[in-house]
Structures are given as structure tokens and as C-alpha cells.
N, C-alpha and C. Protein backbone atom coordinates (compact mmCIF):
# COMPACT_ATOMS: atom_id res chain seq x y z
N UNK A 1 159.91 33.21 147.03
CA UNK A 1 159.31 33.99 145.95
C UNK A 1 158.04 33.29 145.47
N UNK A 2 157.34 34.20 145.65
CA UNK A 2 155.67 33.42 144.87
C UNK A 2 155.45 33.26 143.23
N UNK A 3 155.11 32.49 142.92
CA UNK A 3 155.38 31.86 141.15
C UNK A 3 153.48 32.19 140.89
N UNK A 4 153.26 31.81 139.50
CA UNK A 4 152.57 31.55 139.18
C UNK A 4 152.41 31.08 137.56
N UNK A 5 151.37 30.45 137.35
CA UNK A 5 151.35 30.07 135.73
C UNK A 5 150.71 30.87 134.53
N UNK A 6 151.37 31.16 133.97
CA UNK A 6 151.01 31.70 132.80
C UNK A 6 150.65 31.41 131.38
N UNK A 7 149.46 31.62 130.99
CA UNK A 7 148.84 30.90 129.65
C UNK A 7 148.23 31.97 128.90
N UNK A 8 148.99 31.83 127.32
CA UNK A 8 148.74 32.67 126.67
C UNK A 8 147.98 32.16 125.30
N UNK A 9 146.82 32.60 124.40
CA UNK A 9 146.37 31.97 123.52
C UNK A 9 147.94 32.20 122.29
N UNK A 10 148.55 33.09 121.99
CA UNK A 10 149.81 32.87 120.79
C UNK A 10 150.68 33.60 121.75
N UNK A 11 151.96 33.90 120.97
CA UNK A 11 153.23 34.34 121.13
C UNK A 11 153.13 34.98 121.48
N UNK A 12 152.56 36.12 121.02
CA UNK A 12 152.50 37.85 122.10
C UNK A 12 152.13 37.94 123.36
N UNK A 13 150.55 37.02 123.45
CA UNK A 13 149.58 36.96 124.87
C UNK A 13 150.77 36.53 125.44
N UNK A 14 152.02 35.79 125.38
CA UNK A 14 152.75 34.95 126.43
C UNK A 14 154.20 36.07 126.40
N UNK A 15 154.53 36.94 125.72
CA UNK A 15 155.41 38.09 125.77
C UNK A 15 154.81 38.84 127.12
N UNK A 16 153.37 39.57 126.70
CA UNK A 16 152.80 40.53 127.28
C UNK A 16 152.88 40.26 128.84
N UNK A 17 152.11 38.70 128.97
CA UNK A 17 152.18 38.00 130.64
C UNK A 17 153.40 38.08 130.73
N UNK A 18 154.16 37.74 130.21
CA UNK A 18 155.85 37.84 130.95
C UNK A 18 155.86 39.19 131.59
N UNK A 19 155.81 40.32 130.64
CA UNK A 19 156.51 41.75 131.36
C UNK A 19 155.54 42.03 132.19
N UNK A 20 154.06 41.84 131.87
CA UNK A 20 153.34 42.00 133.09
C UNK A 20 153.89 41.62 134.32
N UNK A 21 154.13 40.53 134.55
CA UNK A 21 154.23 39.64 135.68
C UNK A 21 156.06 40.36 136.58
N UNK A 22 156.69 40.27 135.45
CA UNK A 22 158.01 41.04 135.86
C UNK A 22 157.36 42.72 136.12
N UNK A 23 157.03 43.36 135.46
CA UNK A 23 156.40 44.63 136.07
C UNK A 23 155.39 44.73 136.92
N UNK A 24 154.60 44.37 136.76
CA UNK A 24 153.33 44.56 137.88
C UNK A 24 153.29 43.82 139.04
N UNK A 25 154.21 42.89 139.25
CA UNK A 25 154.43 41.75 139.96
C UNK A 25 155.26 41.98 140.92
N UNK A 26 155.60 42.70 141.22
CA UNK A 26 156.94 42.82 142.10
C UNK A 26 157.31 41.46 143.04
N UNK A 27 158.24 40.45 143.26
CA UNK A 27 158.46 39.48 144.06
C UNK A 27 157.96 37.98 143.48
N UNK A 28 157.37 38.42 142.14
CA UNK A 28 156.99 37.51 141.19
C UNK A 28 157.25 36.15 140.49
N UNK A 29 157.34 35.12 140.31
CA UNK A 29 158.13 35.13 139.16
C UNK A 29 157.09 33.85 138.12
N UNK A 30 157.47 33.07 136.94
CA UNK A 30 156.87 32.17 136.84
C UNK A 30 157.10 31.01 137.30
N UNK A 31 156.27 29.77 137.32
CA UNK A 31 156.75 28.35 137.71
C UNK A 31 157.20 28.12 136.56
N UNK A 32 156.76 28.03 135.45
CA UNK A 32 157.47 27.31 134.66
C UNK A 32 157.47 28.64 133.35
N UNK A 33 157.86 27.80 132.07
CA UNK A 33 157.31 28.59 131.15
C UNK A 33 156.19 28.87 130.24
N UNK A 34 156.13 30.05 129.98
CA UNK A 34 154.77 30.45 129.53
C UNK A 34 153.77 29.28 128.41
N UNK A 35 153.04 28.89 128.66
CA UNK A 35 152.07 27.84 128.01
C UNK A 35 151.43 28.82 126.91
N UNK A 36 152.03 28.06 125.39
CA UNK A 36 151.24 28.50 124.18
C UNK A 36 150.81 27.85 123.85
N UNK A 37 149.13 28.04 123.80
CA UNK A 37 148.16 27.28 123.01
C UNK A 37 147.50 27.29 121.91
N UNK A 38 148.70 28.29 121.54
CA UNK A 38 148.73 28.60 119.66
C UNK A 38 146.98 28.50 119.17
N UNK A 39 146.15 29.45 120.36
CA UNK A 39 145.06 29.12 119.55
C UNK A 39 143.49 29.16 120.73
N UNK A 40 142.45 30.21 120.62
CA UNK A 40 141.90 30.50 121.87
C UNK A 40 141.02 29.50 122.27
N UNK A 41 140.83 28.67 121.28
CA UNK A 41 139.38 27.18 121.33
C UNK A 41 140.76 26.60 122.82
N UNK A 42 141.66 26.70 122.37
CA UNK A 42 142.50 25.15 123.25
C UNK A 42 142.51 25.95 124.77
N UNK A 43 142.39 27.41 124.82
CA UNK A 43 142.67 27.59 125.90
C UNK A 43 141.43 27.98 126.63
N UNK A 44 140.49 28.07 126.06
CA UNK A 44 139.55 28.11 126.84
C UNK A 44 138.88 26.70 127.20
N UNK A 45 139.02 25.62 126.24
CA UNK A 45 139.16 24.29 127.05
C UNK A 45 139.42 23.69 128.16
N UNK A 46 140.63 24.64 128.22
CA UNK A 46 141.73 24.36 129.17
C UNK A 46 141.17 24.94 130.70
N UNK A 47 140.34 25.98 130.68
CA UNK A 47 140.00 26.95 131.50
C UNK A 47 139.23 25.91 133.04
N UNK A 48 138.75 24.91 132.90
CA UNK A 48 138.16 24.14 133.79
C UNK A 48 139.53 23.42 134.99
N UNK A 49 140.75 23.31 133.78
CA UNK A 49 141.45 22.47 134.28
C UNK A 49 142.23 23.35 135.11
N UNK A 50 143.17 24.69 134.53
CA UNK A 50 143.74 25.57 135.19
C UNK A 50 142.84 26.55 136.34
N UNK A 51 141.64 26.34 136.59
CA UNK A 51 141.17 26.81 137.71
C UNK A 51 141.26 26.01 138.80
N UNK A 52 141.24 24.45 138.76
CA UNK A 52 141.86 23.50 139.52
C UNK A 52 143.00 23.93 140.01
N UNK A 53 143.55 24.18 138.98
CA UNK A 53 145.19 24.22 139.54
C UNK A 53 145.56 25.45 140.54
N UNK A 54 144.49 26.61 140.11
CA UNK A 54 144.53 27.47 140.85
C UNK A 54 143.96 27.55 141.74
N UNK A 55 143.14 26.71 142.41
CA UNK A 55 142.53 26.57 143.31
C UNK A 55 143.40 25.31 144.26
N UNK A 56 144.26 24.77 143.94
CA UNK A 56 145.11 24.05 144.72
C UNK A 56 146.54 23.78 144.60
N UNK A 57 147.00 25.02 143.69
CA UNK A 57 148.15 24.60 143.46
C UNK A 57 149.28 25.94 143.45
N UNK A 58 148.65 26.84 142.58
CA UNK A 58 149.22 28.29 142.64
C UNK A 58 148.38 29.17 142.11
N UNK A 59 148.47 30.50 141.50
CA UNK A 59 147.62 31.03 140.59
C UNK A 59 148.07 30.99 139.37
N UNK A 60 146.71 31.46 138.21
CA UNK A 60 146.80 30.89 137.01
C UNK A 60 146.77 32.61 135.55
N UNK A 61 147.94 32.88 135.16
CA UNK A 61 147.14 34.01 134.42
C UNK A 61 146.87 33.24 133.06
N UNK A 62 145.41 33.80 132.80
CA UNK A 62 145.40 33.36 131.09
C UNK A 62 145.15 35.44 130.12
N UNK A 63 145.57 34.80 129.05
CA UNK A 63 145.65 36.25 128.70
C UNK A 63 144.91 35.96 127.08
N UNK A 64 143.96 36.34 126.49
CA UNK A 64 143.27 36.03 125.36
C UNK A 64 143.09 37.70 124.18
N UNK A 65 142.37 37.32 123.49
CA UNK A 65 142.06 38.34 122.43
C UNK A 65 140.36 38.32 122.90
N UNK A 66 140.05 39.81 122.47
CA UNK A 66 138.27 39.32 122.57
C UNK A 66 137.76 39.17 120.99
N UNK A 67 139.07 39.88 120.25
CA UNK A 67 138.24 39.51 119.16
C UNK A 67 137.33 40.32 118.76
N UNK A 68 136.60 41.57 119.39
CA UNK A 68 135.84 42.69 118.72
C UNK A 68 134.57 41.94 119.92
N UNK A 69 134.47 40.73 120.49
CA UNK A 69 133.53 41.00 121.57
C UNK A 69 133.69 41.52 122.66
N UNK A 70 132.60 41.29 123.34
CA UNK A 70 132.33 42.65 124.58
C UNK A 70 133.27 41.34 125.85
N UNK A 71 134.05 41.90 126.26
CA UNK A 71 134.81 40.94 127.30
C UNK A 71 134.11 40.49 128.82
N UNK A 72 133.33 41.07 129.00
CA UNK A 72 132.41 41.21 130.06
C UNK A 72 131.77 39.30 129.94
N UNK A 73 130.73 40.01 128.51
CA UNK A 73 130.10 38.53 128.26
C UNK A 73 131.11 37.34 127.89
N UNK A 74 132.34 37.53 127.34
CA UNK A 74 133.14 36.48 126.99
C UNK A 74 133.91 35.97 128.65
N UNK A 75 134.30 36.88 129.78
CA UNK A 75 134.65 36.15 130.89
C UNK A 75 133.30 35.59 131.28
N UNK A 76 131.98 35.92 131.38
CA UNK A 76 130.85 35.20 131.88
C UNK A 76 130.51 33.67 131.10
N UNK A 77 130.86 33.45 129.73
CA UNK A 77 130.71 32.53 129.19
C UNK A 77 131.87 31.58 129.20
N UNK A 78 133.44 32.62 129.44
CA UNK A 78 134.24 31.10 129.54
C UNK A 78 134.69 30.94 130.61
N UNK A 79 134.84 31.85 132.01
CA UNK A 79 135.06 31.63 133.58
C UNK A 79 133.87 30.21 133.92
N UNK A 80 134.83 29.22 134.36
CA UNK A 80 134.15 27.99 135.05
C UNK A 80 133.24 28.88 136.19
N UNK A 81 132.08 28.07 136.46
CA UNK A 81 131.02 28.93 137.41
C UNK A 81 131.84 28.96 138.87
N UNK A 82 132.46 27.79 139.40
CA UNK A 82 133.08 28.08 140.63
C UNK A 82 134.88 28.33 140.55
N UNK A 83 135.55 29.20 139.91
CA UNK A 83 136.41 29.87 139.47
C UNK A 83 137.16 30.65 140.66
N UNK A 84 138.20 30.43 140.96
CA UNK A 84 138.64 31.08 142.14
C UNK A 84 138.98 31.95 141.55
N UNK A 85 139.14 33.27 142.39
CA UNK A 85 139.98 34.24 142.06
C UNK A 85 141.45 34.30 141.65
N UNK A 86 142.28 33.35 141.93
CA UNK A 86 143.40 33.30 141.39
C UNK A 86 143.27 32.75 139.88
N UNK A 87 142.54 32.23 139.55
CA UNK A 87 142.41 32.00 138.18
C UNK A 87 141.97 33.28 137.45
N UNK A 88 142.94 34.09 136.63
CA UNK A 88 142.83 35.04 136.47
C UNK A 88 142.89 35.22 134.82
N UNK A 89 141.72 35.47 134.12
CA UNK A 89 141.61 35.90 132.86
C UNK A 89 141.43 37.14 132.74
N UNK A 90 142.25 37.18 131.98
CA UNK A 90 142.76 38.89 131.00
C UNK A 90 142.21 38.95 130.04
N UNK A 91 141.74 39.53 129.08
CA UNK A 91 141.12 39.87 127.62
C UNK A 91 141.67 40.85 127.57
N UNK A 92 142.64 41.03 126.03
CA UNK A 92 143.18 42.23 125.20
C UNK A 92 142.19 42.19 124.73
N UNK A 93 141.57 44.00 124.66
CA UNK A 93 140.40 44.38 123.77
C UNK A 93 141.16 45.05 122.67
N UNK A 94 141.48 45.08 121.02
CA UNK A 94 140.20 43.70 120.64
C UNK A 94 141.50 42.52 120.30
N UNK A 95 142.37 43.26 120.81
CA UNK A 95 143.86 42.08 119.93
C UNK A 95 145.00 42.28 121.36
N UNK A 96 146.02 41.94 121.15
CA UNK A 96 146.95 41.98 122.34
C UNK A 96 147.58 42.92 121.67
N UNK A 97 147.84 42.80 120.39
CA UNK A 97 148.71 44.10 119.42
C UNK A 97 148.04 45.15 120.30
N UNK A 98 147.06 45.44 120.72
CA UNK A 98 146.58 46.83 121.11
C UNK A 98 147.83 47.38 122.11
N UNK A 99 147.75 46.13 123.02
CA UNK A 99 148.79 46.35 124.08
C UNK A 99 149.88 46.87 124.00
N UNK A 100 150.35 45.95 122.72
CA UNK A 100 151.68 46.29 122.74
C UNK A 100 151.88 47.35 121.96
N UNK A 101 150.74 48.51 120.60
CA UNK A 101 150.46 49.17 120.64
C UNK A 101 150.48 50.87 121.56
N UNK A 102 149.93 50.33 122.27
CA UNK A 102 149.36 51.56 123.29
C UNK A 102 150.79 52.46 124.47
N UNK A 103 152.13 52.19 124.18
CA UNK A 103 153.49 51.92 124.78
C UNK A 103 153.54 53.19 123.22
N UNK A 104 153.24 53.84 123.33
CA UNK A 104 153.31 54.69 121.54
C UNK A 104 154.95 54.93 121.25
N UNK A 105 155.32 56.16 121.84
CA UNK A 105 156.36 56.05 121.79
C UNK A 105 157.55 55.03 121.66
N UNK A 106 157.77 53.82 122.93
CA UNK A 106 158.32 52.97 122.71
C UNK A 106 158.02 52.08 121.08
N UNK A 107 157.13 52.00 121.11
CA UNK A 107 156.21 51.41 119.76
C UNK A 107 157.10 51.88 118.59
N UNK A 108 157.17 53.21 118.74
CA UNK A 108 157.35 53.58 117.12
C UNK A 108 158.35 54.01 116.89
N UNK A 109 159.92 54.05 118.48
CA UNK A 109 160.89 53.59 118.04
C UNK A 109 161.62 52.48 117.86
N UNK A 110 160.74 51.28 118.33
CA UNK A 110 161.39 49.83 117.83
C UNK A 110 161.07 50.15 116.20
N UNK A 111 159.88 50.20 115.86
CA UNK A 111 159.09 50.05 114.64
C UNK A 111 159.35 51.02 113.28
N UNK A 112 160.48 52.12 114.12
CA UNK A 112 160.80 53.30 113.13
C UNK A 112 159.83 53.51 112.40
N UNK A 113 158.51 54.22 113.34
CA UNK A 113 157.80 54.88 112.51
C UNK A 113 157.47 56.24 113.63
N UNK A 114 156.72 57.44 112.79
CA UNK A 114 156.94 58.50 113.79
C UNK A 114 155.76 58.25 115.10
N UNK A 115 155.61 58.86 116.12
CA UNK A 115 155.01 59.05 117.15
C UNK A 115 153.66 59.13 116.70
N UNK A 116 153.15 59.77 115.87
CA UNK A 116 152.01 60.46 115.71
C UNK A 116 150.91 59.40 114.78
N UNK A 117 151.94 58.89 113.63
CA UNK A 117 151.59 57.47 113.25
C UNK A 117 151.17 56.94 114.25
N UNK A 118 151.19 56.06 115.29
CA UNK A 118 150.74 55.07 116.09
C UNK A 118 149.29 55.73 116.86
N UNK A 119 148.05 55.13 116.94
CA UNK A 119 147.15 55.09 117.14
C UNK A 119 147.18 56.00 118.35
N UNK A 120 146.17 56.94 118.72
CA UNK A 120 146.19 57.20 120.23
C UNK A 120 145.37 56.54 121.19
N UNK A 121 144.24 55.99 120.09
CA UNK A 121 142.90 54.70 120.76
C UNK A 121 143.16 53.14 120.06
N UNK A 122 143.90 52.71 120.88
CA UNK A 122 144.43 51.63 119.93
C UNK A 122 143.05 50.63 120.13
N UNK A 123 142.59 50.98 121.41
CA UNK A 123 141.16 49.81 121.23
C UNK A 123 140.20 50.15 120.46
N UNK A 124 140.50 51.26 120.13
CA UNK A 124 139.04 51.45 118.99
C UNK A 124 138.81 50.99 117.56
N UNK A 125 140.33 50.21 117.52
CA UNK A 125 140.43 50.06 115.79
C UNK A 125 139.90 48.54 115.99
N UNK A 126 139.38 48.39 114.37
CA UNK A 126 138.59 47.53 113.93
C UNK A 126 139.64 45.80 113.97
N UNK A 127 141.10 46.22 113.22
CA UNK A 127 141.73 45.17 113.56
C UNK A 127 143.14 45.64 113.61
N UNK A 128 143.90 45.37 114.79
CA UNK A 128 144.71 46.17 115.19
C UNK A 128 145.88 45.25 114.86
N UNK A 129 145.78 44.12 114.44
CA UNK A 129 146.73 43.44 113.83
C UNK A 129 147.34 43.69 112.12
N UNK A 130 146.59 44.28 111.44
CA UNK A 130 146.34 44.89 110.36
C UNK A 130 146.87 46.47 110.09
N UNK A 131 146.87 46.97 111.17
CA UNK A 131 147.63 48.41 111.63
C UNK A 131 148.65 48.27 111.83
N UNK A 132 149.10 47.12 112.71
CA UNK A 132 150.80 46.90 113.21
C UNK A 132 151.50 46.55 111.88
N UNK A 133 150.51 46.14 111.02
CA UNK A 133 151.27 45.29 109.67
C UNK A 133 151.63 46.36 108.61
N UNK A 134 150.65 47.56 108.92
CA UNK A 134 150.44 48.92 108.13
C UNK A 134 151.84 49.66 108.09
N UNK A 135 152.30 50.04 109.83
CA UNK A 135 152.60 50.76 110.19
C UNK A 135 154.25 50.40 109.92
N UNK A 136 154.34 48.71 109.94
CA UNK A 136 155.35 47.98 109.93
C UNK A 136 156.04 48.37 108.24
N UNK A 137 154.89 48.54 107.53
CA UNK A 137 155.06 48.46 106.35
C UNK A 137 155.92 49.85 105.93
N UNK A 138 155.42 50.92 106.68
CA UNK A 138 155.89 52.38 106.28
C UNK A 138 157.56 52.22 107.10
N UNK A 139 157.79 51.36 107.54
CA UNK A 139 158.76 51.87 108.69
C UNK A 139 160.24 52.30 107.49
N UNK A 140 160.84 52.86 108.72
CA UNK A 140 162.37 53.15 108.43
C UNK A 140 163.13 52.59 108.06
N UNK A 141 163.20 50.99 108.50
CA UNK A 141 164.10 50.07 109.07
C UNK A 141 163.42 48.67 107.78
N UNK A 142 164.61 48.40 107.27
CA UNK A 142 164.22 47.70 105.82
C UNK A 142 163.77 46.29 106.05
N UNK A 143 164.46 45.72 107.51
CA UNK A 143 164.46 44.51 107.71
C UNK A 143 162.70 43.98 108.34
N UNK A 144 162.31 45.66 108.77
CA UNK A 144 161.18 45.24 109.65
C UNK A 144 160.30 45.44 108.33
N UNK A 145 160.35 46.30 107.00
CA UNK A 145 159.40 46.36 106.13
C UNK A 145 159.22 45.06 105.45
N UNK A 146 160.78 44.54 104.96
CA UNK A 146 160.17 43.16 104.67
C UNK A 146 160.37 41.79 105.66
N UNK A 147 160.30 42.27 106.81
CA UNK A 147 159.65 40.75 107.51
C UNK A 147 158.97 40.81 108.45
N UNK A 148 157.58 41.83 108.90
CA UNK A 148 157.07 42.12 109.68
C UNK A 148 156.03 41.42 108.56
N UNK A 149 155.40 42.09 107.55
CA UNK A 149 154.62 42.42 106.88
C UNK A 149 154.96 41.09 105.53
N UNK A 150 153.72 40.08 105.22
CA UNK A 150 154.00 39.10 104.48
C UNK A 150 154.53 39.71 102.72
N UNK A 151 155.55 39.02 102.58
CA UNK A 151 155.45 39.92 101.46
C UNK A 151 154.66 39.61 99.75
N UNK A 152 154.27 38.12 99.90
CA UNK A 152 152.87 37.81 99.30
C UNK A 152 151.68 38.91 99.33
N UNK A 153 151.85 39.08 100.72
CA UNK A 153 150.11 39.59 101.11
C UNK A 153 150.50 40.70 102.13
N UNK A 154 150.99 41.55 101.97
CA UNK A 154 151.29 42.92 102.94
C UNK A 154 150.26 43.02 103.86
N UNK A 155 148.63 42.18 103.79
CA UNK A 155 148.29 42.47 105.09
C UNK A 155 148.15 41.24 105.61
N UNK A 156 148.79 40.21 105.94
CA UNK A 156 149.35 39.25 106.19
C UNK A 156 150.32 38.93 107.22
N UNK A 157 150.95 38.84 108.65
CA UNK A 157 151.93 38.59 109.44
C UNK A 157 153.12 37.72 108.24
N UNK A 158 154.11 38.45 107.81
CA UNK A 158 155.44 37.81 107.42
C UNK A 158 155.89 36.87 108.68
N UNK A 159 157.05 36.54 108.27
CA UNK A 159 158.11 35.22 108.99
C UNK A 159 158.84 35.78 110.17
N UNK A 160 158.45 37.12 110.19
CA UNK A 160 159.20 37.93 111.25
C UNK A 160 158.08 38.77 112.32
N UNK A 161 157.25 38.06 112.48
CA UNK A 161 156.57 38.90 112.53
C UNK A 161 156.14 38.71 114.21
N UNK A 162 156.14 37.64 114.28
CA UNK A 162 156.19 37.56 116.07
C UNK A 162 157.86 37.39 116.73
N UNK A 163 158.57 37.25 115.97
CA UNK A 163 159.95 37.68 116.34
C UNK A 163 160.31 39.12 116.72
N UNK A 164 159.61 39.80 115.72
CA UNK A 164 159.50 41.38 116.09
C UNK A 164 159.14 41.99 117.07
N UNK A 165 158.26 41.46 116.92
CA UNK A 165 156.54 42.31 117.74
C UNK A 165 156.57 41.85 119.45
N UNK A 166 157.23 40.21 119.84
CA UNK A 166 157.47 39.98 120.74
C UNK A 166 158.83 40.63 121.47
N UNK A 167 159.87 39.96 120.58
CA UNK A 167 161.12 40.70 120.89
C UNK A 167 161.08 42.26 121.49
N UNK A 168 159.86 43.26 120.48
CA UNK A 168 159.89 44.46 121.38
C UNK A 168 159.20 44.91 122.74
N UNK A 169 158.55 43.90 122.92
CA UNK A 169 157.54 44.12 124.07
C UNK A 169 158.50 43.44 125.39
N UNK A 170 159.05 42.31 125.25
CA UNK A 170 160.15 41.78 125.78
C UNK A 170 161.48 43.28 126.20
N UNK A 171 162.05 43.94 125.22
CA UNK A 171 163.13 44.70 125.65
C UNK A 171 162.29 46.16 125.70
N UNK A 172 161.82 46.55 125.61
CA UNK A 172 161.06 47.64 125.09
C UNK A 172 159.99 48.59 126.01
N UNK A 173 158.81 47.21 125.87
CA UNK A 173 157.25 47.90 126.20
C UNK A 173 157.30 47.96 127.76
N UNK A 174 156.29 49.55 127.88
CA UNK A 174 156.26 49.62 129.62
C UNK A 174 154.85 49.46 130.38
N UNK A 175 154.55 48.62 130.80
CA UNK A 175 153.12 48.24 130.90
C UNK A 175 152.42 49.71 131.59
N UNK A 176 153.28 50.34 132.41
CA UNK A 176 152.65 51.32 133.68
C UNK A 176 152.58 52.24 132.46
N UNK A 177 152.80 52.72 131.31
CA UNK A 177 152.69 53.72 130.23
C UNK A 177 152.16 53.40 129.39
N UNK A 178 151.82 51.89 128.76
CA UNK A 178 150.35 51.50 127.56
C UNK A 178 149.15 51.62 128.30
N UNK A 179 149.31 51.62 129.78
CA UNK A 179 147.71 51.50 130.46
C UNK A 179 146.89 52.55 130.07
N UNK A 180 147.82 53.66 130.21
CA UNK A 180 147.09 54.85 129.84
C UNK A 180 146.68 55.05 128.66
N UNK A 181 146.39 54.57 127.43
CA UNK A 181 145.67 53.99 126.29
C UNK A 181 145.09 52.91 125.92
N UNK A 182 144.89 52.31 127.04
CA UNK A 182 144.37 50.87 127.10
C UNK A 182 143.97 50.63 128.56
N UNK A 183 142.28 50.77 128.11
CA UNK A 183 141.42 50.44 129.66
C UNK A 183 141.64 48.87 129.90
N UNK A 184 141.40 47.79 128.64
CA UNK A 184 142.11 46.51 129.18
C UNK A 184 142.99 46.10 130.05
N UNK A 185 144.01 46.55 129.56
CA UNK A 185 145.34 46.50 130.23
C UNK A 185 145.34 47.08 131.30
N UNK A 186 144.40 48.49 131.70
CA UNK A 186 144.78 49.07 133.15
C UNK A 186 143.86 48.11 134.17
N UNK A 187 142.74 47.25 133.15
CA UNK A 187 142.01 46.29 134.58
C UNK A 187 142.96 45.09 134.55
N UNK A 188 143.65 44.70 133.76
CA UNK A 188 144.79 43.50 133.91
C UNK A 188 145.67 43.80 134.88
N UNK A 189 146.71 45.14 134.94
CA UNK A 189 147.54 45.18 136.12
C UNK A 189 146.61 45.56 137.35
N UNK A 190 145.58 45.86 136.98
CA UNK A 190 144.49 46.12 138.78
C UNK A 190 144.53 45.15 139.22
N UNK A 191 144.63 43.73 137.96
CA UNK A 191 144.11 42.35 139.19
C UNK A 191 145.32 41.75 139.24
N UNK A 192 146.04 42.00 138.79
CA UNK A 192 147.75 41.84 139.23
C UNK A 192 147.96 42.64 140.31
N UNK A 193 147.83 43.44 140.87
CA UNK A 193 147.52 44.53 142.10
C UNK A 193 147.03 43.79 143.06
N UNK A 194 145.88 43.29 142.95
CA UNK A 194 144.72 42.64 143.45
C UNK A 194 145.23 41.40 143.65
N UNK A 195 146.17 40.57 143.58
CA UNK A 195 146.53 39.06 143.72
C UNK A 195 147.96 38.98 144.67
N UNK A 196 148.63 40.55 144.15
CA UNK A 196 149.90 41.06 145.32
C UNK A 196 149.17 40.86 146.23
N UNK A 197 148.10 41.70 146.20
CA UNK A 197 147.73 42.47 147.78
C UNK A 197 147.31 41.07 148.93
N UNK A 198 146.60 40.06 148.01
CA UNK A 198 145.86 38.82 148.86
C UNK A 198 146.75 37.96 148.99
């Protein structure tokens, strides 16, 4: 079985690579476990070293936020210049929430909120971490209103809040059904496609 490494800037980016890798992956699996670098400065640091590795060792997914930039210029500025192709950076446009987002349905019955609630352009929103916290807030389900959503600061991530949000993408989210609301994500499983095929 062919492995590979997976690096995520927080908790979700390293949820999302998991089901990716189990879905889009067929024959897949990881070497180890998912690397959190609680943080995108450390992993794009990192980006010199894990192209090494992918260039002599196995392949490498990293999975980031763009953050509201254009991902184009952000892989040109943080892809090392001689970067193998197995070193493979992903950018959620503009958050990974989009991702896990864009799964609508699934979405908004973990989240007990209705269908129509959940975004239909989840990349178009301004901060999509702020929507999940919104949406979290209206829900059905008492446990997710108060611990999704800080309850100091309702637009704030509470204590539950990557327990949630991961946990559902983990039992839940279907990557081959968020693509279709998320052009990110449909060039992420292309080069998951693209790394089967070679």
C-alpha cells in the first residue's frame, strides 16, 4: 500500500487531508499521523524541508487557508523553486471551513440547521469561519449552540469547536459532493487523481 505524509496548518486542514486521502485515494493510506502546525508561518517554513522528503522519501500533502489571497500567487511565493510534484500544496479558498461547508446537506444535518441556511458559494464569503460560528449559533441542537460558538464572544470559536467541526467532516463530509461548490477542493482531488495516476 502506498502511504504518504500529510501536513495540515490546524485541526480541520488535518481532518479534511484525512478523508481526502481515504476518499480520493483509493489504495492510500498515511505514514504516519497527520502533522499539526497549529499555524501557517510554521508550515510554510517547513515547505523546503517536506519537498526533500518528497523528493526522496514519499509524497507530501500540505493543506493551508489562503486567507482571502489569490492562491495562484501564494503557491508561486511559497512552492520551493525546485519542488517536485509530489510535494503537493492545497489551498482552501478562503478558509478550510469552506470545505467542510460546501458538503451542504451533510453540513446542516450534523449542525441542525436547515439546508437552505448553508451557503451555496461558500468561497465567496468574506470569512467563512464566522458563518460556521453563525450558523452554529442558530442550530437545533443545544450542545452545538453553546460549544461551537464562544460564549464570551459568539463570533469567536468556543471549546467545542474543532471537536465539532472536525468530528463531522471525519464521520460525515463527502469530498466527491463539496467539490461541486468548491473549485478549491475540485483542483485538490484532481491532484490527488494526478499522484494515483503517476
Amino acid at each position: 500500500m502506498k502511504s504518504l505524509v500529510l501536513v495540515g496548518e490546524d485541526a480541520l486542514c488535518c481532518a479534511l487531508g484525512e478523508c481526502l486521502v481515504e476518499q480520493a485515494l483509493q489504495g492510500w493510506t498515511l505514514a504516519i499521523a497527520p502533522i499539526n502546525t497549529r499555524g501557517v508561518s510554521k508550515l510554510k517554513a517547513a515547505l523546503p524541508r517536506y519537498a526533500q522528503q518528497a523528493h526522496h522519501v514519499q509524497p507530501v500533502l500540505c493543506i493551508a487557508d489562503t486567507d482571502g489571497a489569490c492562491p495562484v500567487t501564494l503557491l508561486q511565493q511559497w512552492l520551493p523553486s525546485a519542488a517536485t510534484p509530489k510535494l503537493l500544496l492545497r489551498l482552501a479558498v478562503s478558509e478550510a471551513e469552506v470545505w467542510a461547508m460546501a458538503d451542504r446537506a451533510a453540513f446542516a444535518s450534523a449542525f441542525g440547521v436547515s439546508v437552505a441556511a448553508v451557503p451555496r458559494d461558500p468561497e465567496s464569503l468574506q470569512d467563512a469561519k464566522r458563518e460556521v460560528l453563525a450558523l452554529a449559533a442558530r442550530s437545533s441542537k443545544r450542545r452545538i449552540r453553546e460549544e461551537v460558538p464562544s460564549l464570551q464572544d459568539p463570533t469567536k470559536p468556543g471549546t467545542g469547536y474543532n471537536e465539532y467541526l472536525c468530528g463531522f467532516v471525519r464521520k460525515s463530509w463527502r469530498a466527491s459532493v463539496a467539490q461541486e461548490q468548491s473549485d478549491s477542493l475540485r483542483r485538490a482531488i484532481r491532484a490527488l487523481h494526478h499522484l494515483q495516476r503517476t
